[in-house]
N, C-alpha and C. Protein backbone atom coordinates (compact mmCIF):
# COMPACT_ATOMS: atom_id res chain seq x y z
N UNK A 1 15.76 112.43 -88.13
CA UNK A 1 16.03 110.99 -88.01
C UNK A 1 15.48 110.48 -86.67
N UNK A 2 15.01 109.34 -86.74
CA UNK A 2 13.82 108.55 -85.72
C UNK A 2 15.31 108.19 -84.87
N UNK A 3 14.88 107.88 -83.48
CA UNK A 3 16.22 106.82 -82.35
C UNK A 3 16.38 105.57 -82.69
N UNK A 4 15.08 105.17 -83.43
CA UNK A 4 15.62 104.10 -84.15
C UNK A 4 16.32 103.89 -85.35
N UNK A 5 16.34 104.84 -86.46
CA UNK A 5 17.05 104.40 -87.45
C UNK A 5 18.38 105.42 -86.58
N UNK A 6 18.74 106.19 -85.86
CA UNK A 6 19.81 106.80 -85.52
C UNK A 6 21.00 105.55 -84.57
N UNK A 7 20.46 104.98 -84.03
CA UNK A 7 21.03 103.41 -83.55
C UNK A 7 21.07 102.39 -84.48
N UNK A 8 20.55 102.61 -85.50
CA UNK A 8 20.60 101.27 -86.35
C UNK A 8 22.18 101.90 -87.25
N UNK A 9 21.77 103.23 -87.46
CA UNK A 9 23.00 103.71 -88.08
C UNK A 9 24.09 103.90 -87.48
N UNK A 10 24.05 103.72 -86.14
CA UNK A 10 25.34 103.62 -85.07
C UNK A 10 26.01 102.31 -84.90
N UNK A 11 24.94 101.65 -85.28
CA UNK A 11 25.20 100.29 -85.00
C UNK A 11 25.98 99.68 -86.22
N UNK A 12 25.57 99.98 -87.21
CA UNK A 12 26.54 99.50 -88.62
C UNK A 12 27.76 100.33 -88.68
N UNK A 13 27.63 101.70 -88.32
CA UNK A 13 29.32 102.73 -88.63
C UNK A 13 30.16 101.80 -87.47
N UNK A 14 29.74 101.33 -86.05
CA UNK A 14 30.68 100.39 -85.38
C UNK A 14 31.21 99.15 -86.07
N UNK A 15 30.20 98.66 -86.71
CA UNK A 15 30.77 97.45 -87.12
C UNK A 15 31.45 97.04 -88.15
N UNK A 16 31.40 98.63 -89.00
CA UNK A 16 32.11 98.50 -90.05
C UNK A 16 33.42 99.47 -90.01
N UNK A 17 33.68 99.85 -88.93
CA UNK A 17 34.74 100.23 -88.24
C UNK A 17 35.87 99.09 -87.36
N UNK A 18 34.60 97.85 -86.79
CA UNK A 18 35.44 96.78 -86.24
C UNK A 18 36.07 95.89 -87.57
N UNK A 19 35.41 95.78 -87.98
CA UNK A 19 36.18 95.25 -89.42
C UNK A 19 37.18 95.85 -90.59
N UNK A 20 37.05 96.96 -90.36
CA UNK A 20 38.46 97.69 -90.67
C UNK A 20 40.11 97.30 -89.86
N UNK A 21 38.99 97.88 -88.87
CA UNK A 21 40.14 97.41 -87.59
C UNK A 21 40.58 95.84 -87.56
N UNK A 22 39.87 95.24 -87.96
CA UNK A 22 40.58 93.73 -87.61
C UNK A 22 41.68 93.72 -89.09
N UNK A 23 41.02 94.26 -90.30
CA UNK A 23 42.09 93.54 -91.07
C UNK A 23 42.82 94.44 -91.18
N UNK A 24 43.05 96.04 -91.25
CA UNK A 24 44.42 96.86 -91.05
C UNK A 24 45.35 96.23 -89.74
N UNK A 25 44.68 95.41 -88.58
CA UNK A 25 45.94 94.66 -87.71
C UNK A 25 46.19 93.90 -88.19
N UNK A 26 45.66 92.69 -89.21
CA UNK A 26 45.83 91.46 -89.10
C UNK A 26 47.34 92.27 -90.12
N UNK A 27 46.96 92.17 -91.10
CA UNK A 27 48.23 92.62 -92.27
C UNK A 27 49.01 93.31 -91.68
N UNK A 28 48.87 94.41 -90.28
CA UNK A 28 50.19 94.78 -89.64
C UNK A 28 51.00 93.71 -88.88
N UNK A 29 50.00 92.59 -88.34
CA UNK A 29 50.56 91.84 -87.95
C UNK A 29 51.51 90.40 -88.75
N UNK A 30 50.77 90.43 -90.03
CA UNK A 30 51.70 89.74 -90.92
C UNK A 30 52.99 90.44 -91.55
N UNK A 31 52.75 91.81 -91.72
CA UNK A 31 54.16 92.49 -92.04
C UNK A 31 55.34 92.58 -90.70
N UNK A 32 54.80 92.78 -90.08
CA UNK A 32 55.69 92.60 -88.94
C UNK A 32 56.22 91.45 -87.98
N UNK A 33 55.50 90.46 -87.66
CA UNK A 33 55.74 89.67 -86.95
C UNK A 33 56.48 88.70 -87.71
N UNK A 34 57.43 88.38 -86.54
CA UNK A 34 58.62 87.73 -87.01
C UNK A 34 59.02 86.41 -85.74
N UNK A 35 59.74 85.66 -86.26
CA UNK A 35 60.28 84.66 -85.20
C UNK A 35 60.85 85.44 -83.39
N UNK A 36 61.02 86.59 -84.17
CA UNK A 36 62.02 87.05 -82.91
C UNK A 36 60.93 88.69 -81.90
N UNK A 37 59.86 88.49 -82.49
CA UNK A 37 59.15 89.55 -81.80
C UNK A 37 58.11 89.62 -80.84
N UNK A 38 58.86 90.72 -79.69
CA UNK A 38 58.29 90.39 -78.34
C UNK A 38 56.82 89.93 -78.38
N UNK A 39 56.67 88.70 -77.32
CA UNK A 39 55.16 88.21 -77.22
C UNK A 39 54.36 89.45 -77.01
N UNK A 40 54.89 90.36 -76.04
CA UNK A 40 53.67 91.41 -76.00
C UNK A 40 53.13 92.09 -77.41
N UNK A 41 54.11 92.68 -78.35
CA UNK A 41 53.48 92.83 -79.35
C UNK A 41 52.73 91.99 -80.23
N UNK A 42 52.97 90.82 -80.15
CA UNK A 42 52.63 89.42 -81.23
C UNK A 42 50.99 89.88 -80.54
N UNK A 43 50.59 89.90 -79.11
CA UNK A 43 49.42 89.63 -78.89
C UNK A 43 48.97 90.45 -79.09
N UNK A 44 49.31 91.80 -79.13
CA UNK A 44 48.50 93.09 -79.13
C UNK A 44 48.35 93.37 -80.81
N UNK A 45 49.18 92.84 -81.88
CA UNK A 45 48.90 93.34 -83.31
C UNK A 45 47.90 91.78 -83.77
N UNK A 46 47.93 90.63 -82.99
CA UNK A 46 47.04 89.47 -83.17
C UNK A 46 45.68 89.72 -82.71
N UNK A 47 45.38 90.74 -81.89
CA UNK A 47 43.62 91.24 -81.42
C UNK A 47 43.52 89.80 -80.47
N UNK A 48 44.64 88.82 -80.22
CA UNK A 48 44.41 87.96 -79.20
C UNK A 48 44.24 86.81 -79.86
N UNK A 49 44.25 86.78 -81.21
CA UNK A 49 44.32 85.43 -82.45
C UNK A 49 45.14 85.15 -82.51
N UNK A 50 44.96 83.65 -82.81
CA UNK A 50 46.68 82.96 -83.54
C UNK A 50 47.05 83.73 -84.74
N UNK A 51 48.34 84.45 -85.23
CA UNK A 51 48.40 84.68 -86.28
C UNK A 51 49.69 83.53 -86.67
N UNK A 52 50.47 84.20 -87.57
CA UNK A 52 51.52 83.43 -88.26
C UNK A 52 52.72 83.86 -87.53
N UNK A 53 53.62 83.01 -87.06
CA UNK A 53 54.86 83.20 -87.03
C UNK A 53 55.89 82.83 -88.16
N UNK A 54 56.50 83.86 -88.70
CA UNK A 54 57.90 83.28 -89.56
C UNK A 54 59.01 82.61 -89.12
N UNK A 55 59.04 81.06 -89.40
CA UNK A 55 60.41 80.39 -88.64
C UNK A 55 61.37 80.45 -89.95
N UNK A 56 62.75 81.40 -89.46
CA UNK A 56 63.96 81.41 -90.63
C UNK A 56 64.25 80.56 -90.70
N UNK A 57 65.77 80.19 -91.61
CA UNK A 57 66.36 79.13 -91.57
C UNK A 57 67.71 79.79 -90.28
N UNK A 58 68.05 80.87 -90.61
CA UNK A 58 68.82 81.78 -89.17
C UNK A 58 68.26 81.28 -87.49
N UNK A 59 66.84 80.80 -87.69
CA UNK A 59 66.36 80.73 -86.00
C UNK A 59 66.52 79.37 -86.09
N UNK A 60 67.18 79.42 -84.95
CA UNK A 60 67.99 77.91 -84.26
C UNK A 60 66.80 77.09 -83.99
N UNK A 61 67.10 75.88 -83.87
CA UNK A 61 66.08 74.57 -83.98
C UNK A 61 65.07 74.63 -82.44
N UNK A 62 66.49 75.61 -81.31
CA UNK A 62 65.39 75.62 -79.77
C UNK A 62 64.24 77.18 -80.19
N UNK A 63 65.16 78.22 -80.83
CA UNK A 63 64.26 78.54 -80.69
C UNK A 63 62.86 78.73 -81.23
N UNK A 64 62.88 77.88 -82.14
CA UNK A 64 61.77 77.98 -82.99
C UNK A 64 60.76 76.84 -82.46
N UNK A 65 61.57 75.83 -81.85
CA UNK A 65 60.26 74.73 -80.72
C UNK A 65 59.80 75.62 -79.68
N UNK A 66 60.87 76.65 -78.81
CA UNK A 66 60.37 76.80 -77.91
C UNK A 66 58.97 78.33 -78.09
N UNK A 67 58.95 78.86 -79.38
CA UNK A 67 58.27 80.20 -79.77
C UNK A 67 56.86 79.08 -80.51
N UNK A 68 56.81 78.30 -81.06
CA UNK A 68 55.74 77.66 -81.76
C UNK A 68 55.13 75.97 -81.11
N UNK A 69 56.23 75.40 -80.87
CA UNK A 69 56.12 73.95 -81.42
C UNK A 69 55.80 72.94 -79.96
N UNK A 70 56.50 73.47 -79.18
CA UNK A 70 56.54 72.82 -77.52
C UNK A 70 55.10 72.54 -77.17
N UNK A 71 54.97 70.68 -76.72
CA UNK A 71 54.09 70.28 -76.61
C UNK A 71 52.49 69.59 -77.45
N UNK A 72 53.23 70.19 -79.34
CA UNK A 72 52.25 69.35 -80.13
C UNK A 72 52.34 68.51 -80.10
N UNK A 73 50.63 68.08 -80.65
CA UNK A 73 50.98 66.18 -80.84
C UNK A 73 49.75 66.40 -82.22
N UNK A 74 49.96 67.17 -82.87
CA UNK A 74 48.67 67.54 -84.12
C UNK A 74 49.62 68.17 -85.35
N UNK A 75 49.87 68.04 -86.43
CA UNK A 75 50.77 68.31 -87.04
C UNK A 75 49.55 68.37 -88.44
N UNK A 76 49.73 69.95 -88.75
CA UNK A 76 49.10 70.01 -90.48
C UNK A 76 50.80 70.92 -91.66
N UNK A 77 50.86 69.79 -92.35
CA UNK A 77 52.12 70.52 -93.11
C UNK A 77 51.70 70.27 -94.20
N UNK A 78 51.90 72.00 -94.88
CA UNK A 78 51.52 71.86 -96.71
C UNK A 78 52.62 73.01 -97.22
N UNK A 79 52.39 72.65 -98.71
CA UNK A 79 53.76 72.93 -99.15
C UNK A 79 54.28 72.63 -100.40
N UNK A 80 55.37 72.92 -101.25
CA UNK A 80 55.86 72.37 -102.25
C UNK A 80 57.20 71.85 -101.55
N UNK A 81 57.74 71.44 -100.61
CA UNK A 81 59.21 70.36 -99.55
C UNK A 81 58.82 69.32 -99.12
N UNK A 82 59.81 69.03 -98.72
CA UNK A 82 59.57 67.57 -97.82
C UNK A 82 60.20 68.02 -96.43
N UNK A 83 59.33 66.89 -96.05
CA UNK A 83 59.36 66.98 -94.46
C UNK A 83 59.49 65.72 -93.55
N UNK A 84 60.40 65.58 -93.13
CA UNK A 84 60.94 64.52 -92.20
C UNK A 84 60.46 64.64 -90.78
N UNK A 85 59.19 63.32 -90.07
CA UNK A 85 58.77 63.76 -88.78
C UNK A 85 59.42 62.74 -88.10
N UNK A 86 60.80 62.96 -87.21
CA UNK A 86 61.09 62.15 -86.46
C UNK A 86 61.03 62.29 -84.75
N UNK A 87 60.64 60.97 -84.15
CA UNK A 87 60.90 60.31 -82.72
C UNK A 87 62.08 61.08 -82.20
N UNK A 88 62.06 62.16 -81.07
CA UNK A 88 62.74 62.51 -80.50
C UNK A 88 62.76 63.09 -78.85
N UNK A 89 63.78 63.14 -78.06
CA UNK A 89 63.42 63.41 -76.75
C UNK A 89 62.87 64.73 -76.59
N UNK A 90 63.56 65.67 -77.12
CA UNK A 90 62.94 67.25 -77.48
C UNK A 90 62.35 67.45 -78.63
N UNK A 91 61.76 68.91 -78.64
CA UNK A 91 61.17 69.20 -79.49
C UNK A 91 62.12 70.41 -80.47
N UNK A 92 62.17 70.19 -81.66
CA UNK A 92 62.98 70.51 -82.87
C UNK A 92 62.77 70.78 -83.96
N UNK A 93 62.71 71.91 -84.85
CA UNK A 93 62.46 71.74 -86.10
C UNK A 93 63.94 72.73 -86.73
N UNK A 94 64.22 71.75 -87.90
CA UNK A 94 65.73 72.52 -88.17
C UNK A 94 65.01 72.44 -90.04
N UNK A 95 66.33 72.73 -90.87
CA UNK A 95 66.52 72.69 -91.97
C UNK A 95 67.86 71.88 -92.64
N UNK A 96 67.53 70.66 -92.74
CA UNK A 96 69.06 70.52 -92.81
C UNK A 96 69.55 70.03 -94.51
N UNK A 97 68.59 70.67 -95.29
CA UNK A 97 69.39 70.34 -96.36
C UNK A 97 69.45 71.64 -97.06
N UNK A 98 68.64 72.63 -96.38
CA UNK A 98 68.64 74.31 -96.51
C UNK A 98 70.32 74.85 -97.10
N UNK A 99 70.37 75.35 -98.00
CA UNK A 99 71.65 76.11 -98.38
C UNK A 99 71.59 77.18 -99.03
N UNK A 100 72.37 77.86 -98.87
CA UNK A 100 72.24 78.97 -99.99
C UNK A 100 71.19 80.22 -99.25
N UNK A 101 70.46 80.18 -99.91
CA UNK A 101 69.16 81.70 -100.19
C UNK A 101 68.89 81.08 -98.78
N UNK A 102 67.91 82.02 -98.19
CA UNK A 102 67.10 82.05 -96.65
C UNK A 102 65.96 81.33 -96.98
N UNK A 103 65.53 80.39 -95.97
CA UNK A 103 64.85 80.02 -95.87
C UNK A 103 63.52 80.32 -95.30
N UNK A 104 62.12 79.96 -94.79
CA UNK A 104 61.48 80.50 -94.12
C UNK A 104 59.99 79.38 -94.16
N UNK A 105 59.09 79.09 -93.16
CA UNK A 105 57.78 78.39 -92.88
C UNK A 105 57.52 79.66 -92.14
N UNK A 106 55.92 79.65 -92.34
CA UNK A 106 54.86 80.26 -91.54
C UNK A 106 54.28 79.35 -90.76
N UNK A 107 54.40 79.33 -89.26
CA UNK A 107 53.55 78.56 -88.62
C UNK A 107 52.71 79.33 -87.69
N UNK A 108 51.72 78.42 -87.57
CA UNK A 108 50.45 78.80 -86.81
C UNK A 108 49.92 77.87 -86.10
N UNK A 109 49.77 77.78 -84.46
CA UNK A 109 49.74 77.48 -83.42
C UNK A 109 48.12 77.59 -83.05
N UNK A 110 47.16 76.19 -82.70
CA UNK A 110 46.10 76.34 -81.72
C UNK A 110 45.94 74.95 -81.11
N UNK A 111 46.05 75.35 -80.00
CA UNK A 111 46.00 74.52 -78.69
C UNK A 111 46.98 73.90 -78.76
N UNK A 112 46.84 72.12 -79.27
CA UNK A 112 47.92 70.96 -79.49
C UNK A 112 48.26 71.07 -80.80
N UNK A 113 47.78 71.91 -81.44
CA UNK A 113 47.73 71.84 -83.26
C UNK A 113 48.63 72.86 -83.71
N UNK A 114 49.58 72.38 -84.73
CA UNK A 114 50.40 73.17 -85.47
C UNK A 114 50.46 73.00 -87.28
N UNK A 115 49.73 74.51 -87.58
CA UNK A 115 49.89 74.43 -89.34
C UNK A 115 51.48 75.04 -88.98
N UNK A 116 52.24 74.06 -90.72
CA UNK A 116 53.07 74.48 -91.54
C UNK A 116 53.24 74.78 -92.48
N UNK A 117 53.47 75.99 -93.24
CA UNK A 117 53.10 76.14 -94.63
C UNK A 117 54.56 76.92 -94.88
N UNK A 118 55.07 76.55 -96.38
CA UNK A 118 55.96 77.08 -96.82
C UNK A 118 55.84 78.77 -97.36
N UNK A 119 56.93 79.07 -97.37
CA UNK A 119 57.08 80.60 -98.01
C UNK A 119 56.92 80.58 -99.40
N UNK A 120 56.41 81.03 -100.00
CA UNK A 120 56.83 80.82 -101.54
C UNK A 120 57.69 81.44 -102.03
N UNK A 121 57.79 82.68 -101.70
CA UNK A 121 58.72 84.00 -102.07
C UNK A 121 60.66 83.28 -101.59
N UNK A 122 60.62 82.59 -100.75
CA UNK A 122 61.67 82.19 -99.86
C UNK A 122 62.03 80.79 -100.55
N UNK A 123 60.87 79.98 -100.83
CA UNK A 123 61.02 78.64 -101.08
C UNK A 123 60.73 78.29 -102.58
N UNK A 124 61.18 79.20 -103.33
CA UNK A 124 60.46 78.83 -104.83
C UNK A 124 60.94 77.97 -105.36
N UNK A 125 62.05 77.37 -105.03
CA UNK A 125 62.79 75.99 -106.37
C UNK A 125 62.15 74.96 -105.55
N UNK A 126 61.42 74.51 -104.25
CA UNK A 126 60.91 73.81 -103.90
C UNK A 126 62.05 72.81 -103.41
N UNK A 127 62.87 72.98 -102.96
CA UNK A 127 64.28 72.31 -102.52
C UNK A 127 64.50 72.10 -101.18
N UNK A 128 63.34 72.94 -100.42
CA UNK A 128 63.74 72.77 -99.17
C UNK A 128 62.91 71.66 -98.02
N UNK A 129 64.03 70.85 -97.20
CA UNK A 129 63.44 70.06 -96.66
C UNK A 129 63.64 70.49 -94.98
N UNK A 130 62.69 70.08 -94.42
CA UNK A 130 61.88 70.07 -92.71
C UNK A 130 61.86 69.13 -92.18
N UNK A 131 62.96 69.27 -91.22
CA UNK A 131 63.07 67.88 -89.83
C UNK A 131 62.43 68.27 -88.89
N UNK A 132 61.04 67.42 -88.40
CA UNK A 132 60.45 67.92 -87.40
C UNK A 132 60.82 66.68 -85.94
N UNK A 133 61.31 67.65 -85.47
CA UNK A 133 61.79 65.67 -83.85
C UNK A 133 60.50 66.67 -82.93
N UNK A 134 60.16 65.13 -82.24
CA UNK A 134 59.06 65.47 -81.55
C UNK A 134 59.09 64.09 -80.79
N UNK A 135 58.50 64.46 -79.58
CA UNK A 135 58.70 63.06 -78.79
C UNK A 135 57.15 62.71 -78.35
N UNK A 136 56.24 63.27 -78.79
CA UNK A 136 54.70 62.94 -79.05
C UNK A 136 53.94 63.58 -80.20
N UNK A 137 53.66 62.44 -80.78
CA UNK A 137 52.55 62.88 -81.82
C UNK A 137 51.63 62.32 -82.15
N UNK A 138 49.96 62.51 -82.72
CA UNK A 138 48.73 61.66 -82.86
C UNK A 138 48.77 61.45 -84.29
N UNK A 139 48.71 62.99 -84.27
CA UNK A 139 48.02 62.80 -86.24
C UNK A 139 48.73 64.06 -87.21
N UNK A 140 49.35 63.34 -87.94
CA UNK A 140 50.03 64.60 -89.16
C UNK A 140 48.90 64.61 -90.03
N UNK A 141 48.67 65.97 -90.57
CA UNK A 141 48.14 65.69 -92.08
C UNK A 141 49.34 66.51 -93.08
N UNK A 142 49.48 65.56 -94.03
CA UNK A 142 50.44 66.71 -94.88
C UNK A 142 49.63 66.86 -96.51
N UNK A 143 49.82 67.99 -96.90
CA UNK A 143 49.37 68.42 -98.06
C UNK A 143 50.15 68.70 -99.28
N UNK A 144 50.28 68.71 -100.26
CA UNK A 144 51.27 68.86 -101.28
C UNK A 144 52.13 68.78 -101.26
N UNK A 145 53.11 68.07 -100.45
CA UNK A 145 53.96 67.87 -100.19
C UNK A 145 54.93 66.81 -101.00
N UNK A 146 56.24 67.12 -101.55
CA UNK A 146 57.20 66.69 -102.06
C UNK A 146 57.04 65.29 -101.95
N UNK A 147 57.45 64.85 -100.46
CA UNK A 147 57.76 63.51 -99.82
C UNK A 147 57.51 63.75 -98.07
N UNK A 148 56.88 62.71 -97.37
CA UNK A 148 57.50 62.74 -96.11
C UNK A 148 57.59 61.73 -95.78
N UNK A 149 58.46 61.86 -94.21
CA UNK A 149 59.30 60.31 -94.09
C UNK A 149 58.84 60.32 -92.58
N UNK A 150 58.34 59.34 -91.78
CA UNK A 150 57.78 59.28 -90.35
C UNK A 150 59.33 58.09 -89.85
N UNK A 151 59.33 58.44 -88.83
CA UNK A 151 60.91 57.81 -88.28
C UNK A 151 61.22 57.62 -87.07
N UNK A 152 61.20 56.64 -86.26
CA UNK A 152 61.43 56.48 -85.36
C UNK A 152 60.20 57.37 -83.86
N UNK A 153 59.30 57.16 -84.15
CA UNK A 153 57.72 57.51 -83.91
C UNK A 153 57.42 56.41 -83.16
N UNK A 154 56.70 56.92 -82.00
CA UNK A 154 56.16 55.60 -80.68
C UNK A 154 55.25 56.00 -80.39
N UNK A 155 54.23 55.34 -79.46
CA UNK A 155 52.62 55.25 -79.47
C UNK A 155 51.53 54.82 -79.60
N UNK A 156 50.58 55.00 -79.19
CA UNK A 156 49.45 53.50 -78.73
C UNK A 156 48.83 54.09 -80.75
N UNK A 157 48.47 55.30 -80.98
CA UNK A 157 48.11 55.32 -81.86
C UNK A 157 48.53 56.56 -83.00
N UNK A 158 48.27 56.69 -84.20
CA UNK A 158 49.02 57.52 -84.91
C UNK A 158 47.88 57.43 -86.42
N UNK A 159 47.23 58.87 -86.73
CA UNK A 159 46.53 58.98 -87.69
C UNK A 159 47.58 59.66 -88.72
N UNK A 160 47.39 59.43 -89.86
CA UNK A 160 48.14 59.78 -91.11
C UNK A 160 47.76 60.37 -92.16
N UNK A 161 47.20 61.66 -92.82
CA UNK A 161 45.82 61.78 -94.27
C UNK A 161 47.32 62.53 -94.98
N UNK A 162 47.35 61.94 -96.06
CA UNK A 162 48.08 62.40 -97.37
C UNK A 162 47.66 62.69 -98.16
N UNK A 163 47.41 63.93 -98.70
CA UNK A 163 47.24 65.03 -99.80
C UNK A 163 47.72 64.82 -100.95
N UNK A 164 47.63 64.86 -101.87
CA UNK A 164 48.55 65.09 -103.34
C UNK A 164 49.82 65.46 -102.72
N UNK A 165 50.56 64.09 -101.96
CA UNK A 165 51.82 63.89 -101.27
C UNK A 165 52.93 63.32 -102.80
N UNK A 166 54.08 63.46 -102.98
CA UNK A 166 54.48 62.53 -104.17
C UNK A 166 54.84 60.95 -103.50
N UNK A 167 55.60 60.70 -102.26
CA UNK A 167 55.92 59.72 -101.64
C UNK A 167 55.53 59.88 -100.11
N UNK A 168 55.81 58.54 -99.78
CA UNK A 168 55.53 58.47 -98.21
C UNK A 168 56.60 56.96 -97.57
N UNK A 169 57.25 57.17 -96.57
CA UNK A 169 58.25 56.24 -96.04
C UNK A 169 57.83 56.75 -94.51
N UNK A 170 57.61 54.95 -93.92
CA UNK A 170 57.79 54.85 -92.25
C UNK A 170 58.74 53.87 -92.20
N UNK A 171 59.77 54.34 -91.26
CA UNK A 171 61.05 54.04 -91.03
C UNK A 171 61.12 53.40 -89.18
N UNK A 172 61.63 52.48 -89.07
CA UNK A 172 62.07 52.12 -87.57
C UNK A 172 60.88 52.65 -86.37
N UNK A 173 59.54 52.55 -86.83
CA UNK A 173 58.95 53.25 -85.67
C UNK A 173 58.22 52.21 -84.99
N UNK A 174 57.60 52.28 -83.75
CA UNK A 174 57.34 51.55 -82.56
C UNK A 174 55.63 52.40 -82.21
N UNK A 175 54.68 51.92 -83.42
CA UNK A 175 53.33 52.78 -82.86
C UNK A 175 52.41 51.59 -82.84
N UNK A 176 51.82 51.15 -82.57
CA UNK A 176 50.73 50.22 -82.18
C UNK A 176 49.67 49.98 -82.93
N UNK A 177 49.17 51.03 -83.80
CA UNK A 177 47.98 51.19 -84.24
C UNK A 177 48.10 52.41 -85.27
N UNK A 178 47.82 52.48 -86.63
CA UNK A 178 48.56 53.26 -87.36
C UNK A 178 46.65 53.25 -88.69
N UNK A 179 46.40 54.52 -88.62
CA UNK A 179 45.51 54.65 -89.80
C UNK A 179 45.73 55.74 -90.80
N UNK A 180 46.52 55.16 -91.96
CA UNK A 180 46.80 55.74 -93.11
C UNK A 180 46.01 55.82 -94.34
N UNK A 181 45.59 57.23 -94.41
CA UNK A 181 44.65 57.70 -95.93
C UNK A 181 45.22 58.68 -97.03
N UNK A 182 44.66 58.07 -97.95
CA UNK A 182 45.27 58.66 -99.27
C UNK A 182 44.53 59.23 -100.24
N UNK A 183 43.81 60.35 -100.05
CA UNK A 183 43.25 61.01 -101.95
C UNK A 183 43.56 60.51 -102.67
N UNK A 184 44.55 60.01 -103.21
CA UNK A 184 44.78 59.64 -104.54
C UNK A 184 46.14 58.55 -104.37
N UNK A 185 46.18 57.35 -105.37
CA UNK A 185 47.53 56.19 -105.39
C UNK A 185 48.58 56.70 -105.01
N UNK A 186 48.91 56.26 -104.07
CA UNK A 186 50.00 56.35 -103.34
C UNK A 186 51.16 55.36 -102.84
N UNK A 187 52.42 55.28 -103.39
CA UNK A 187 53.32 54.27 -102.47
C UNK A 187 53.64 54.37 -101.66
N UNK A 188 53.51 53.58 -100.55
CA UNK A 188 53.82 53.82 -99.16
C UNK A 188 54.95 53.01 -98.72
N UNK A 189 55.94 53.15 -98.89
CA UNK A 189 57.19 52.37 -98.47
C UNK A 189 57.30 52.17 -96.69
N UNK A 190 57.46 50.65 -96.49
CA UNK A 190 57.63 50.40 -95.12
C UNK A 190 58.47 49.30 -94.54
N UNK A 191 59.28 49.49 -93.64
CA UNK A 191 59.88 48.85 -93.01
C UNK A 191 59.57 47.97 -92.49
N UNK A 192 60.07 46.42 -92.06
CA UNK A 192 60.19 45.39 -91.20
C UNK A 192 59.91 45.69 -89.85
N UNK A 193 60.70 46.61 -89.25
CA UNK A 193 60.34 47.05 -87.87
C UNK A 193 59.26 47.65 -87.57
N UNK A 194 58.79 48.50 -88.51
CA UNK A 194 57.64 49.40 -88.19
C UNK A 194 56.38 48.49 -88.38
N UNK A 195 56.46 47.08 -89.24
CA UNK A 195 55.46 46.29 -89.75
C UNK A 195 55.27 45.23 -88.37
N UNK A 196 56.50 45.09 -87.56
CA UNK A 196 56.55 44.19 -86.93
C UNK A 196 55.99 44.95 -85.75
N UNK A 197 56.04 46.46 -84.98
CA UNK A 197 55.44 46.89 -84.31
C UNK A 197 53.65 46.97 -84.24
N UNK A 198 53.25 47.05 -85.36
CA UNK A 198 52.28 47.54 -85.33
C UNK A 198 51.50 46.79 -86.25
N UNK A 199 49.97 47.22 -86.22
CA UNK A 199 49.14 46.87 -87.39
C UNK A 199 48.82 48.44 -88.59
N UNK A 200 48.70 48.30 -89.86
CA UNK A 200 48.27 49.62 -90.16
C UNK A 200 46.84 49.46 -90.64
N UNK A 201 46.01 50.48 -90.92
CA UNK A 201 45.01 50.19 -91.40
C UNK A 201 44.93 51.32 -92.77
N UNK A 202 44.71 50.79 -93.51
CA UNK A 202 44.15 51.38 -94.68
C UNK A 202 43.15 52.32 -95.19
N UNK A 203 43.23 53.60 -95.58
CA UNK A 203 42.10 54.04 -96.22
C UNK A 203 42.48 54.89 -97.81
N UNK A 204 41.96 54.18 -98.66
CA UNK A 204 41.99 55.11 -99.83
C UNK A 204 43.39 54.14 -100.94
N UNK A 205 43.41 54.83 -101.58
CA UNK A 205 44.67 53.82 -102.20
C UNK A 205 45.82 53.38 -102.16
N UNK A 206 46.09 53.53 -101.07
CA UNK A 206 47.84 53.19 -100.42
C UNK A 206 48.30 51.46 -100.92
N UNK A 207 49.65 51.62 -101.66
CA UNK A 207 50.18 50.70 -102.02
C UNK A 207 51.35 50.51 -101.06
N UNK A 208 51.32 49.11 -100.32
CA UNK A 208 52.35 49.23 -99.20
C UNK A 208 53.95 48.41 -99.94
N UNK A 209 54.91 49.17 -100.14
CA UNK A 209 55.91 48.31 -100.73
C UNK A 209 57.32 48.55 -99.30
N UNK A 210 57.56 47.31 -99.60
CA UNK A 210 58.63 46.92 -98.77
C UNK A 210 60.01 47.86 -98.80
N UNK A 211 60.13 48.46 -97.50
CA UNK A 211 61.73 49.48 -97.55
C UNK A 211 62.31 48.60 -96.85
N UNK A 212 64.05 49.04 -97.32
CA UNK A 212 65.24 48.51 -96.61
C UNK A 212 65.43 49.62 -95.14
């Protein structure tokens, strides 16, 4: 064998060795990692990637802001639940209509940006709903999602893209400048206050009907 094809063949057994290696961690790192497991391991079975964290319905509302959520203002939530994003001084995500069986979201963290995605195994009757309080936010996108309800939300500006959402309600909020899009007909129920704060702008088929 020539030094050249003997390096060319060194060169592929590495790389198809690094790619072993990435996905025997990644799946150790999805079987294992949990809401409650030391950062040092999270980084060392992540190869230094965002992976997924599991937030229970057992992990308290601090600690699951303070392990994922502290400091977003980028919100992607998909799912078969609903999800409630409300105006708050801290940062919070609880379960509060959660009963019964355990609950569970996978979230995943980069930079200002936070995916939410439901469990399926955990969440199968599709019953479970997500209070997210946050005291800054730009832009949610939510995806398949049940219903969500924006609430008491402040800010010069606030982007909105709705997915094959079933409903959508803005409640009491104080944002300035509001651009809401829709894939597909959508009712968008809205408040007096939130109409009187702000202007919205339209994209896609949003039907705006009047909430109490």
């Amino acid at each position: 064998m020539t030094p050249v094809r003997r390096d060319i063949r060194n060169t592929m057994l590495a790389l198809y060795g690094g790619v072993l290696l990435f996905v025997a961690a990644n799946r150790l790192h999805a079987a294992v990692v949990d809401s409650d497991t030391p950062e040092w391991l999270r980084a060392l079975l992540s190869l230094g990637l965002d992976g997924y964290t599991m937030i229970r319905r057992s992990t308290t509302p601090g600690e699951a802001a303070d392990r994922v959520f502290r400091d977003v203002t980028r919100l992607n939530v998909s799912g078969d639940f609903t999800v409630e994003i409300i105006g708050a001084a801290e940062y919070k995500v609880s379960f509060p209509a959660a009963e019964g069986a355990a609950r569970r979201l996978r979230a995943r963290r980069k930079g200002e940006e936070l995916w939410l995605q439901d469990d399926a195994a955990s969440n199968a009757d599709g019953g479970l709903t997500v209070r997210i309080e946050t005291p800054a936010i730009t832009q949610v996108v939510a995806t398949g999602l049940r219903g969500v309800t924006l609430r008491g939300l402040q800010g010069k500006h606030l982007d909105v893209e709705l997915q094959d959402v079933g409903w959508a309600r803005l409640q009491q909020n104080a944002v300035a400048h509001w651009k809401l899009a829709a894939d597909e007909p959508l009712d968008l129920h809205v408040d007096q206050a939130t109409l009187a704060a702000g202007q919205l702008q339209i994209v896609g088929e949003l039907v705006i009907r009047a909430d109490q």
